[in-house]
PDB file of N, CA and C in Angstrom:
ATOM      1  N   UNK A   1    -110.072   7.971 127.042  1.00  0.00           N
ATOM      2  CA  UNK A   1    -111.303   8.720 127.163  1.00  0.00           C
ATOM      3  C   UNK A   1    -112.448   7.923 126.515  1.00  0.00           C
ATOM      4  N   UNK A   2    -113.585   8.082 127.061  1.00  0.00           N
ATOM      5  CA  UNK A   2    -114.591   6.608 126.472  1.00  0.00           C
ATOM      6  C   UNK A   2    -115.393   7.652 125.405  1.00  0.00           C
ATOM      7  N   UNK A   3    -115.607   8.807 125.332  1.00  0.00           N
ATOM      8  CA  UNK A   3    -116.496   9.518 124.393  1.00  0.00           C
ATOM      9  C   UNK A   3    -115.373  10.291 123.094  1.00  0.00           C
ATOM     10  N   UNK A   4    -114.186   9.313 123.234  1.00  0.00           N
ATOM     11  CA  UNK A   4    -113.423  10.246 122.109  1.00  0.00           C
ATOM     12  C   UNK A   4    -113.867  10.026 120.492  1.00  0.00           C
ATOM     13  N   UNK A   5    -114.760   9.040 120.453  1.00  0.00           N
ATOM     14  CA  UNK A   5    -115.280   9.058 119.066  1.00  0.00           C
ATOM     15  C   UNK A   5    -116.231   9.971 118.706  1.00  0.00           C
ATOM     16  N   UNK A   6    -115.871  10.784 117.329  1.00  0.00           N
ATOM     17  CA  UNK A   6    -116.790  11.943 117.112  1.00  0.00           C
ATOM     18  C   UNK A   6    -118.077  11.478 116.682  1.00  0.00           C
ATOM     19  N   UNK A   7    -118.383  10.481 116.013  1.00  0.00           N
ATOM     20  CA  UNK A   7    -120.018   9.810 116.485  1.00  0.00           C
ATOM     21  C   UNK A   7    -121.074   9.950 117.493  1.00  0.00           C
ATOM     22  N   UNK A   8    -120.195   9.562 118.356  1.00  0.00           N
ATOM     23  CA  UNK A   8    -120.634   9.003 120.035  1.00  0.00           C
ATOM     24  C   UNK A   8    -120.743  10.920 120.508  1.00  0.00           C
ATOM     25  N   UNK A   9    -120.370  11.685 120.393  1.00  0.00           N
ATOM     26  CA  UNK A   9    -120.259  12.868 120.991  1.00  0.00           C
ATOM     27  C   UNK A   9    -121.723  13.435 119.866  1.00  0.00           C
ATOM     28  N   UNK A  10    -121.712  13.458 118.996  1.00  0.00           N
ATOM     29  CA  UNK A  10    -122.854  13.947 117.616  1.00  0.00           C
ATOM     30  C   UNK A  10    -124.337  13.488 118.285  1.00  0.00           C
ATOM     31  N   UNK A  11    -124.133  12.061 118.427  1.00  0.00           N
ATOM     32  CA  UNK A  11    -125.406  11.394 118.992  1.00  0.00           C
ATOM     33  C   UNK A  11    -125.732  11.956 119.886  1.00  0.00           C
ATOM     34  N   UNK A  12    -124.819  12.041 121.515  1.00  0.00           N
ATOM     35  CA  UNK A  12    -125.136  12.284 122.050  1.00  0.00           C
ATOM     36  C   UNK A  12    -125.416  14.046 122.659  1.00  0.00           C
ATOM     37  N   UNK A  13    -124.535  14.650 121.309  1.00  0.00           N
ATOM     38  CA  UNK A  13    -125.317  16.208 121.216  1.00  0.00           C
ATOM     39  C   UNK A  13    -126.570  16.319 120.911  1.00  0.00           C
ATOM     40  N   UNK A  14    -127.283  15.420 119.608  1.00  0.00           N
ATOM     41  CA  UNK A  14    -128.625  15.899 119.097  1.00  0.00           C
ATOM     42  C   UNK A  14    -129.494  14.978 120.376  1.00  0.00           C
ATOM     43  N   UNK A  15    -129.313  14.195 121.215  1.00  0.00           N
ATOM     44  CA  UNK A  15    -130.115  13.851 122.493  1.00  0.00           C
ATOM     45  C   UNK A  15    -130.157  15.108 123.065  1.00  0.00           C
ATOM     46  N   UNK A  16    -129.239  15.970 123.666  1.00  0.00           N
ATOM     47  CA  UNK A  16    -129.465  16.655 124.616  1.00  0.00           C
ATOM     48  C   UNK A  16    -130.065  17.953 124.025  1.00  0.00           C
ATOM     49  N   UNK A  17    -130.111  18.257 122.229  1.00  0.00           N
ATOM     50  CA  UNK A  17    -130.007  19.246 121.984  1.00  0.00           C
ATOM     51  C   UNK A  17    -132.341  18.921 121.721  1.00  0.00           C
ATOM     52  N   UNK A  18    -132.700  17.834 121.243  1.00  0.00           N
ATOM     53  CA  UNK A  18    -133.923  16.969 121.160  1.00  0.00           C
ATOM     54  C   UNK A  18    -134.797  17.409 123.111  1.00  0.00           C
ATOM     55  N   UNK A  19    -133.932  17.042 123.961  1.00  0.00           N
ATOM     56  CA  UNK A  19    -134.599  17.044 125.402  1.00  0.00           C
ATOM     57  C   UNK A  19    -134.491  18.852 125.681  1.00  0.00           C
ATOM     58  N   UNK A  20    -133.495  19.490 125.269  1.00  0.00           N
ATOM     59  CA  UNK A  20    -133.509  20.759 125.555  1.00  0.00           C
ATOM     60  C   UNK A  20    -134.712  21.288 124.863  1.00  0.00           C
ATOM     61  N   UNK A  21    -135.067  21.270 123.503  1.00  0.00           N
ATOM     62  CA  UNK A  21    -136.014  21.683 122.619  1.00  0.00           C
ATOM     63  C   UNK A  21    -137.720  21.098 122.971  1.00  0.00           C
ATOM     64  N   UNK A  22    -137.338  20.176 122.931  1.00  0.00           N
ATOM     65  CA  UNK A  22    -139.229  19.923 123.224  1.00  0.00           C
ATOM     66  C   UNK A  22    -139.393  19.077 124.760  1.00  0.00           C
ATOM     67  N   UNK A  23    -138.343  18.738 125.650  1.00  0.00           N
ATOM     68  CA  UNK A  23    -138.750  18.855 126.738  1.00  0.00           C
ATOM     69  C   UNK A  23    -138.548  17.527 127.590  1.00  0.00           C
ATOM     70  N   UNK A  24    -138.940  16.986 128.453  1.00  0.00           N
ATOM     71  CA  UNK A  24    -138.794  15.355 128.508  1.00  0.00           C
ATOM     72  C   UNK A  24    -140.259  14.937 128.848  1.00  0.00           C
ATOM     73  N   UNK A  25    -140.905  15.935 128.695  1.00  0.00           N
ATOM     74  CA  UNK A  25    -142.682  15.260 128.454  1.00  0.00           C
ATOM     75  C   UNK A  25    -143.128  15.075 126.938  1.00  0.00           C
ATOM     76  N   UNK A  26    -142.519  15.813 126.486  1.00  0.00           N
ATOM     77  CA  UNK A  26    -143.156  16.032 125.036  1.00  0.00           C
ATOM     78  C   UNK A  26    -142.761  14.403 124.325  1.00  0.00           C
ATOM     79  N   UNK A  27    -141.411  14.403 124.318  1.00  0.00           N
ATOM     80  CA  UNK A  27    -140.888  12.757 124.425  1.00  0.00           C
ATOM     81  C   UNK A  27    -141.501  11.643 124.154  1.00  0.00           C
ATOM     82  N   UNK A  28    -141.986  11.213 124.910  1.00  0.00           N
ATOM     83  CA  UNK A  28    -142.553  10.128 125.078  1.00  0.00           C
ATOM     84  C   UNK A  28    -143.938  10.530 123.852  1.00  0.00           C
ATOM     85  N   UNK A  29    -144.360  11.275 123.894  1.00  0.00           N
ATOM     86  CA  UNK A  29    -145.672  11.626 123.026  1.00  0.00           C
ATOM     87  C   UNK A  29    -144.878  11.463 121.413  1.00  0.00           C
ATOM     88  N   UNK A  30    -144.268  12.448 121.371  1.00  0.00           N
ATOM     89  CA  UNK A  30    -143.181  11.941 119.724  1.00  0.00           C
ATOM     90  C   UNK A  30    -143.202  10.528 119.790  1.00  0.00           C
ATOM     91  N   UNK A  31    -142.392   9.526 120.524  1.00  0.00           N
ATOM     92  CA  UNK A  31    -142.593   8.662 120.135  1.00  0.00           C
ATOM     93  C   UNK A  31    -143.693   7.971 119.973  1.00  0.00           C
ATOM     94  N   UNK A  32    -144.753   7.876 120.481  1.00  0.00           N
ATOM     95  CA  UNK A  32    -145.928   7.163 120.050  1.00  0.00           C
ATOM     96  C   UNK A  32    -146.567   7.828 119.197  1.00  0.00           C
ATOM     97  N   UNK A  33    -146.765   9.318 118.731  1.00  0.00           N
ATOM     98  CA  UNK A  33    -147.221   9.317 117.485  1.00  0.00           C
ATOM     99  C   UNK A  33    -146.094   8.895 116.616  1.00  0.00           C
ATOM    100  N   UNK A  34    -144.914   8.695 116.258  1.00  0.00           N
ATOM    101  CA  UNK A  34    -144.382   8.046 115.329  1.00  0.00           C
ATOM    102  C   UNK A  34    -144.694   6.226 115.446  1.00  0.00           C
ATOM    103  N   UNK A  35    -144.955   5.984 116.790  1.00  0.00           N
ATOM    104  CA  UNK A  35    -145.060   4.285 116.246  1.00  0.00           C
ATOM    105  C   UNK A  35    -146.514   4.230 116.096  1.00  0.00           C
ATOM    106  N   UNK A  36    -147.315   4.811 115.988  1.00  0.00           N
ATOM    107  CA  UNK A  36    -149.009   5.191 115.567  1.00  0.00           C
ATOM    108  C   UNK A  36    -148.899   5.109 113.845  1.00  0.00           C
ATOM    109  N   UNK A  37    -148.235   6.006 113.730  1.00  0.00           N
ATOM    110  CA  UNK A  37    -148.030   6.633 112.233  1.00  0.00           C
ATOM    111  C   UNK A  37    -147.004   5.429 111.437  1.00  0.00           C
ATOM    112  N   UNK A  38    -146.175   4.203 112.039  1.00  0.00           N
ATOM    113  CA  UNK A  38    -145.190   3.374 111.379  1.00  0.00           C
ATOM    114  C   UNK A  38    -146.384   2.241 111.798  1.00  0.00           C
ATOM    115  N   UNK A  39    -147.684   2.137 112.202  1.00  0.00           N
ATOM    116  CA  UNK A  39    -148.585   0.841 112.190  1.00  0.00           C
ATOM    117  C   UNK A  39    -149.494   1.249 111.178  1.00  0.00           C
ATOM    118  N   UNK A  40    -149.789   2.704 111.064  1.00  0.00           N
ATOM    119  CA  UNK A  40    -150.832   3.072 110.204  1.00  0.00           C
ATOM    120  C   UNK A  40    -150.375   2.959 108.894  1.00  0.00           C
ATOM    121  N   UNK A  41    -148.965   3.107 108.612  1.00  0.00           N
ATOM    122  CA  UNK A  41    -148.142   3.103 107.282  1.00  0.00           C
ATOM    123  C   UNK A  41    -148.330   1.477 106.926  1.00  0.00           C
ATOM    124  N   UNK A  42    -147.558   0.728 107.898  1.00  0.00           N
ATOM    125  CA  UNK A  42    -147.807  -1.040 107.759  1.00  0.00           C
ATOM    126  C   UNK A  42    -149.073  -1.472 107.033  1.00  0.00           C
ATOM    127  N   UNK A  43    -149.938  -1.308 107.803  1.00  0.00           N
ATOM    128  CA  UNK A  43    -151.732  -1.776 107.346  1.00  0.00           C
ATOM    129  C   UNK A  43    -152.187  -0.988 106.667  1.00  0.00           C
ATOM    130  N   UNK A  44    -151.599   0.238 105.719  1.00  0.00           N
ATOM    131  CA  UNK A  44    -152.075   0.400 105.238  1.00  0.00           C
ATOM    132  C   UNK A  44    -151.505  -0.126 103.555  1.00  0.00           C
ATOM    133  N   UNK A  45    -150.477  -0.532 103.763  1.00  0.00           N
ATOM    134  CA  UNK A  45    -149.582  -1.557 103.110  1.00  0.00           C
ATOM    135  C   UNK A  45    -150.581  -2.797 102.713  1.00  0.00           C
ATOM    136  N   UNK A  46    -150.884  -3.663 103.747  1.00  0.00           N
ATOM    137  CA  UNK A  46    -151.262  -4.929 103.483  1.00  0.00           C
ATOM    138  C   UNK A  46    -152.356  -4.616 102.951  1.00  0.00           C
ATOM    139  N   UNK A  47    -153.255  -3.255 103.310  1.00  0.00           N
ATOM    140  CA  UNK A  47    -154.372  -3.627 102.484  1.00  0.00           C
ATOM    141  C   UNK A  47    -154.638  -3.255 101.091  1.00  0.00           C
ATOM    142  N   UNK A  48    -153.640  -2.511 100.604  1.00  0.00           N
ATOM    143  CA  UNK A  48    -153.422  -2.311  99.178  1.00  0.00           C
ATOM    144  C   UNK A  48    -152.901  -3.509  98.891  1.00  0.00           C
ATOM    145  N   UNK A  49    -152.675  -3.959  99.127  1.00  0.00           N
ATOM    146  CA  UNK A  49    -151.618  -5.765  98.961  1.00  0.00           C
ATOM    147  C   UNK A  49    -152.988  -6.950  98.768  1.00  0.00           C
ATOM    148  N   UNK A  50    -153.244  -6.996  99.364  1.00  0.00           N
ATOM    149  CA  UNK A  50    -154.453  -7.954  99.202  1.00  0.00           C
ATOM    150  C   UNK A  50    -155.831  -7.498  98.950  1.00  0.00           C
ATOM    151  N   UNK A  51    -156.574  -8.322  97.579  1.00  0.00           N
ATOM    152  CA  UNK A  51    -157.549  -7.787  97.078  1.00  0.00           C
ATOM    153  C   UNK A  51    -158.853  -7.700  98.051  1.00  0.00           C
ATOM    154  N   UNK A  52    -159.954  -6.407  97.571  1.00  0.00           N
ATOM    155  CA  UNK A  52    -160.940  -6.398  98.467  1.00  0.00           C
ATOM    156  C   UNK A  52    -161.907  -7.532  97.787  1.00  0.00           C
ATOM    157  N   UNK A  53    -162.289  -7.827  99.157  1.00  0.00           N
ATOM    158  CA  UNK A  53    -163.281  -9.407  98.348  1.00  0.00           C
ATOM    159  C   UNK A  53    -164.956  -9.103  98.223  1.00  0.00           C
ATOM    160  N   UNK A  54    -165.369  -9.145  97.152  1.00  0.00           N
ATOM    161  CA  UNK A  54    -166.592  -8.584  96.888  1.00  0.00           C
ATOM    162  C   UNK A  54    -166.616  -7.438  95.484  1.00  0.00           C
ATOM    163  N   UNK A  55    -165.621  -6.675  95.642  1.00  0.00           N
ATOM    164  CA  UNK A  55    -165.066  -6.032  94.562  1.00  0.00           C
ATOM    165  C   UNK A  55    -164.917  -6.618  93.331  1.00  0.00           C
ATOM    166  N   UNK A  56    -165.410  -6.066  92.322  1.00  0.00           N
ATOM    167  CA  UNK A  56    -165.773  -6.798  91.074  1.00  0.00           C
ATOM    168  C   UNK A  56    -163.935  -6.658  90.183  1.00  0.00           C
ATOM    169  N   UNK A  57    -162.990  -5.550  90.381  1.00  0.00           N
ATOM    170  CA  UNK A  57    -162.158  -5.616  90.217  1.00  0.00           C
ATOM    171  C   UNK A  57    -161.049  -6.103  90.764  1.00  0.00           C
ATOM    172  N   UNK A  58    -161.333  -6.815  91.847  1.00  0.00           N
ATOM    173  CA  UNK A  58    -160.312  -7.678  92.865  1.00  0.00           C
ATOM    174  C   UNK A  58    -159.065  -8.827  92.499  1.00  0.00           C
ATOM    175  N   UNK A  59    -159.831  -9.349  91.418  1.00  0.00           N
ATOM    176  CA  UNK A  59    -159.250 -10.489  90.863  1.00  0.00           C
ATOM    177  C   UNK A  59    -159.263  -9.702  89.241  1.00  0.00           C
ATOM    178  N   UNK A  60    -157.720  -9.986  88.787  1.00  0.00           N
ATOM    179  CA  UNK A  60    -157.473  -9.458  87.641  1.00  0.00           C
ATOM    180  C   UNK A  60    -157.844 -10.022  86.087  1.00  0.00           C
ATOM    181  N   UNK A  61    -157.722 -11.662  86.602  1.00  0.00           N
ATOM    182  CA  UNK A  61    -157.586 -12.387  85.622  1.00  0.00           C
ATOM    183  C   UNK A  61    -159.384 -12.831  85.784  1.00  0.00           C
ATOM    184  N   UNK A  62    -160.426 -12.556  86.028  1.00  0.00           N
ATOM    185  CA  UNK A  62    -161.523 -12.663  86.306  1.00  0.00           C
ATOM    186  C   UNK A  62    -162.517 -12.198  85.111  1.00  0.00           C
ATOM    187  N   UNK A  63    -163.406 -12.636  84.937  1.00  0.00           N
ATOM    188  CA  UNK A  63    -164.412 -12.341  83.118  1.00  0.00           C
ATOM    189  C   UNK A  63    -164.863 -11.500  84.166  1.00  0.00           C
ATOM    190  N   UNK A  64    -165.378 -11.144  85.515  1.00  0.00           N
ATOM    191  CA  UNK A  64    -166.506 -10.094  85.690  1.00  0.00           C
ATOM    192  C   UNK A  64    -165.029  -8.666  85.224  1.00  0.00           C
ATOM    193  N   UNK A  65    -163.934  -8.439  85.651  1.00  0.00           N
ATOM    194  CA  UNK A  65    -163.227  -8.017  85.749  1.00  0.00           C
ATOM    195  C   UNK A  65    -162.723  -7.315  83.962  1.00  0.00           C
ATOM    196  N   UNK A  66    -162.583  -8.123  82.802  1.00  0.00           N
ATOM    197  CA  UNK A  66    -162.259  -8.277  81.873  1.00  0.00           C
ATOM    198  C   UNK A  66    -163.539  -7.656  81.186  1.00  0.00           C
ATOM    199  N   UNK A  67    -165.243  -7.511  81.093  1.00  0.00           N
ATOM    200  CA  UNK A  67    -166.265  -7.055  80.862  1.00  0.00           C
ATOM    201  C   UNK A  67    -166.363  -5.757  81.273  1.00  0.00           C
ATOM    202  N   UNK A  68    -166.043  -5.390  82.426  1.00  0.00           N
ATOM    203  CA  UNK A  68    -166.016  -4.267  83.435  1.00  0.00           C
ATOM    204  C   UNK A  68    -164.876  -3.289  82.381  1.00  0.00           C
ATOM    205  N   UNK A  69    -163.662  -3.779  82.230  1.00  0.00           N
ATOM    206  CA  UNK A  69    -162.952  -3.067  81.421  1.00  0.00           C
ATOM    207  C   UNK A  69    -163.305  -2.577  79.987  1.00  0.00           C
ATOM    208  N   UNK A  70    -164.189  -3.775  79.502  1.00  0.00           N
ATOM    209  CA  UNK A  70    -164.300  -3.404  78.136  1.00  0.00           C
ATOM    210  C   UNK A  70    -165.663  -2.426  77.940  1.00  0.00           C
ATOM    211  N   UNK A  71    -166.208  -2.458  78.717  1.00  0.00           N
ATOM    212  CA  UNK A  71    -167.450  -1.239  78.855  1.00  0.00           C
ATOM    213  C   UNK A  71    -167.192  -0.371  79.343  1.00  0.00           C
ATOM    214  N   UNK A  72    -165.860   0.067  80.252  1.00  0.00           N
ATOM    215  CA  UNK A  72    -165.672   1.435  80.091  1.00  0.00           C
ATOM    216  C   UNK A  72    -164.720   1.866  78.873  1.00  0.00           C
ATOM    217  N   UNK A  73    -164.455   1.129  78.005  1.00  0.00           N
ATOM    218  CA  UNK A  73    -163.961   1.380  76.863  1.00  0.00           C
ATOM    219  C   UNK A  73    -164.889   1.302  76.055  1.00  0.00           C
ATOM    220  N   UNK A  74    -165.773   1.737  75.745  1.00  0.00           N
ATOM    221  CA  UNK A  74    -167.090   1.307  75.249  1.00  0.00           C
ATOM    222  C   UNK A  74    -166.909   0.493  74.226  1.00  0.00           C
ATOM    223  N   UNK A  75    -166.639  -1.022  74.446  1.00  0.00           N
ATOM    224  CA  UNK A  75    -166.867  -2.312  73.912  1.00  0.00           C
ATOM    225  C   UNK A  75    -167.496  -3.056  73.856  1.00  0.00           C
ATOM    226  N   UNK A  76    -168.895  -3.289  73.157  1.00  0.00           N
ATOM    227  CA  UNK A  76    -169.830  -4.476  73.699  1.00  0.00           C
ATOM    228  C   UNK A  76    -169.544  -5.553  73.765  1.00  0.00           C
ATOM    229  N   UNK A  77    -169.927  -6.411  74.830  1.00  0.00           N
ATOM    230  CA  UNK A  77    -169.387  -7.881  75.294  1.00  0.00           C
ATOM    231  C   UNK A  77    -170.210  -8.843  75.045  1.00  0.00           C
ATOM    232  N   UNK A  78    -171.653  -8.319  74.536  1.00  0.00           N
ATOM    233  CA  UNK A  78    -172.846  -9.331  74.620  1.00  0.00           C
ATOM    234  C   UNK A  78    -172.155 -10.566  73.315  1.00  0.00           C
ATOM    235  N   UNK A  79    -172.715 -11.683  73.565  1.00  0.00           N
ATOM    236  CA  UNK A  79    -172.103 -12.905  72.790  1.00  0.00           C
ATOM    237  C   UNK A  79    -170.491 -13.297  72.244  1.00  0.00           C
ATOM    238  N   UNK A  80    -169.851 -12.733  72.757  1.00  0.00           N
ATOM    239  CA  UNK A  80    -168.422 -13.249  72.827  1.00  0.00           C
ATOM    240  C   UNK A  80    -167.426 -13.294  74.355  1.00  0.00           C
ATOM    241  N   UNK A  81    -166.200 -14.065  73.496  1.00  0.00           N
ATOM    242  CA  UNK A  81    -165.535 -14.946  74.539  1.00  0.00           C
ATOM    243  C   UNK A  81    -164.990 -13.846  75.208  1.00  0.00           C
ATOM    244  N   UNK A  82    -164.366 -14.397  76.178  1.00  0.00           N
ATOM    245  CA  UNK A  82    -163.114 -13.581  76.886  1.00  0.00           C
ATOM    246  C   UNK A  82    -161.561 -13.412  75.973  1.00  0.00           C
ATOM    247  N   UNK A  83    -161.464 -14.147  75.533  1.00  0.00           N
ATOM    248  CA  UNK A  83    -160.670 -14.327  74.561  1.00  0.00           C
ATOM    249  C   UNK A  83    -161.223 -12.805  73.464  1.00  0.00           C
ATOM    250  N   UNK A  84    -162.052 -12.852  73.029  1.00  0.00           N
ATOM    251  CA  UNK A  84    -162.521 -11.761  71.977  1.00  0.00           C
ATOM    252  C   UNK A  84    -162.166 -10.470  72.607  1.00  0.00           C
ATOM    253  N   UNK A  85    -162.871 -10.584  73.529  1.00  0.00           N
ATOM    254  CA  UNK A  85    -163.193  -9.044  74.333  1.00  0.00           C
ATOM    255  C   UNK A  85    -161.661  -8.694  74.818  1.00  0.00           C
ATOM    256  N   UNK A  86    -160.985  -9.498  75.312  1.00  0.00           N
ATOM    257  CA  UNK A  86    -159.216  -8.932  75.380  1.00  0.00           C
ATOM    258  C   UNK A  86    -158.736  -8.726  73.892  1.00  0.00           C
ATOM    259  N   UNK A  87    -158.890  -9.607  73.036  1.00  0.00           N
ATOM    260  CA  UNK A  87    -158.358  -8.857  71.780  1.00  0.00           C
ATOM    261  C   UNK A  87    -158.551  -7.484  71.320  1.00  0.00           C
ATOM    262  N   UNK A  88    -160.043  -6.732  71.566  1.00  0.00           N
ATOM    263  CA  UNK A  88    -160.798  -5.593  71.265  1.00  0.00           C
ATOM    264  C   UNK A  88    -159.758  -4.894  72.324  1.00  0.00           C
ATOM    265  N   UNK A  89    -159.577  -5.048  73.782  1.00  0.00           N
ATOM    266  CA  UNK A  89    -159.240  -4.516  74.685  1.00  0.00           C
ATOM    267  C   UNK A  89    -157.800  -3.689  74.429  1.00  0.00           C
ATOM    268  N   UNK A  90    -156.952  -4.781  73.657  1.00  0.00           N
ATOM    269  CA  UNK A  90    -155.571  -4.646  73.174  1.00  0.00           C
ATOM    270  C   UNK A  90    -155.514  -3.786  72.047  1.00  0.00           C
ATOM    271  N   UNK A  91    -156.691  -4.350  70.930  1.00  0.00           N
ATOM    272  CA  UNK A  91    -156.788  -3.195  69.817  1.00  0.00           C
ATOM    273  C   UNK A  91    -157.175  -1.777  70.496  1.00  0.00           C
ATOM    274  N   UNK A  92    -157.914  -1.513  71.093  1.00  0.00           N
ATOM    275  CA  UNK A  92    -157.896  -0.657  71.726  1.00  0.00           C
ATOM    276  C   UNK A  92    -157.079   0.394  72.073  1.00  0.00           C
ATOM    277  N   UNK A  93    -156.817  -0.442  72.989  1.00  0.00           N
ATOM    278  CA  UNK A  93    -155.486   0.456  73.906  1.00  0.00           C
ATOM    279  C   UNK A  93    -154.482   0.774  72.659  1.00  0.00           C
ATOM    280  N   UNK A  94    -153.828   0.107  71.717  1.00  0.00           N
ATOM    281  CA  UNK A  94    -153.023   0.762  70.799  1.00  0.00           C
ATOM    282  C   UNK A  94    -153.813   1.345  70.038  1.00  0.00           C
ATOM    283  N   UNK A  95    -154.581   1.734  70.060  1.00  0.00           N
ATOM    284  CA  UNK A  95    -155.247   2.950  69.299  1.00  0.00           C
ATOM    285  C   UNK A  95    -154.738   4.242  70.546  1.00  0.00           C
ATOM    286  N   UNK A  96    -155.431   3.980  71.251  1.00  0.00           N
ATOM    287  CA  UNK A  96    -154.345   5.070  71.782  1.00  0.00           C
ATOM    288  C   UNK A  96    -153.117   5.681  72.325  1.00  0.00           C
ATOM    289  N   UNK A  97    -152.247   4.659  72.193  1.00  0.00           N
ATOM    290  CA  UNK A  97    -151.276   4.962  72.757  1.00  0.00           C
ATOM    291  C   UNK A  97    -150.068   4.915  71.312  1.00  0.00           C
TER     292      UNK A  97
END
């Protein structure tokens, strides 16, 4: 018997039980909003993945980036290094945590 595997019979119940329920028009529409929704998931991947360019926080290791942080910690940055202003940054943060 070619369908004696209980797999092969399961699969091919939830097919017929899928075409009985929403139809053999509806079909084709499921699938393209799911491969709509698995491109929109993708790209929306890469663009959290790669920094926005122009964005002052884009680049991590960046002094506009490192200033930006320390003034919303209210740290003044006027006349010191990057070097300084991460030390404050670090004292900082273990102050609160």
């Amino acid at each position: 018997m070619v369908f004696a595997d209980p797999v092969q019979l399961l699969i091919i119940g939830a097919i017929a039980v899928v075409v009985l329920m929403w139809g053999p028009t509806k079909i084709p529409q499921l699938a393209r909003s799911l491969g709509r929704a698995k491109n929109e998931f993708e790209m929306g991947g890469k663009e959290t993945a790669a920094p926005v360019a122009g964005h002052p926080e884009a680049e991590v290791g960046s002094p506009d980036a490192l200033r930006n942080t320390a003034k919303q910690l209210g740290i003044s940055t006027e006349g010191k290094t990057s070097d300084q202003i991460s030390a404050e940054i670090v004292q900082r943060v273990k102050k609160f945590s």
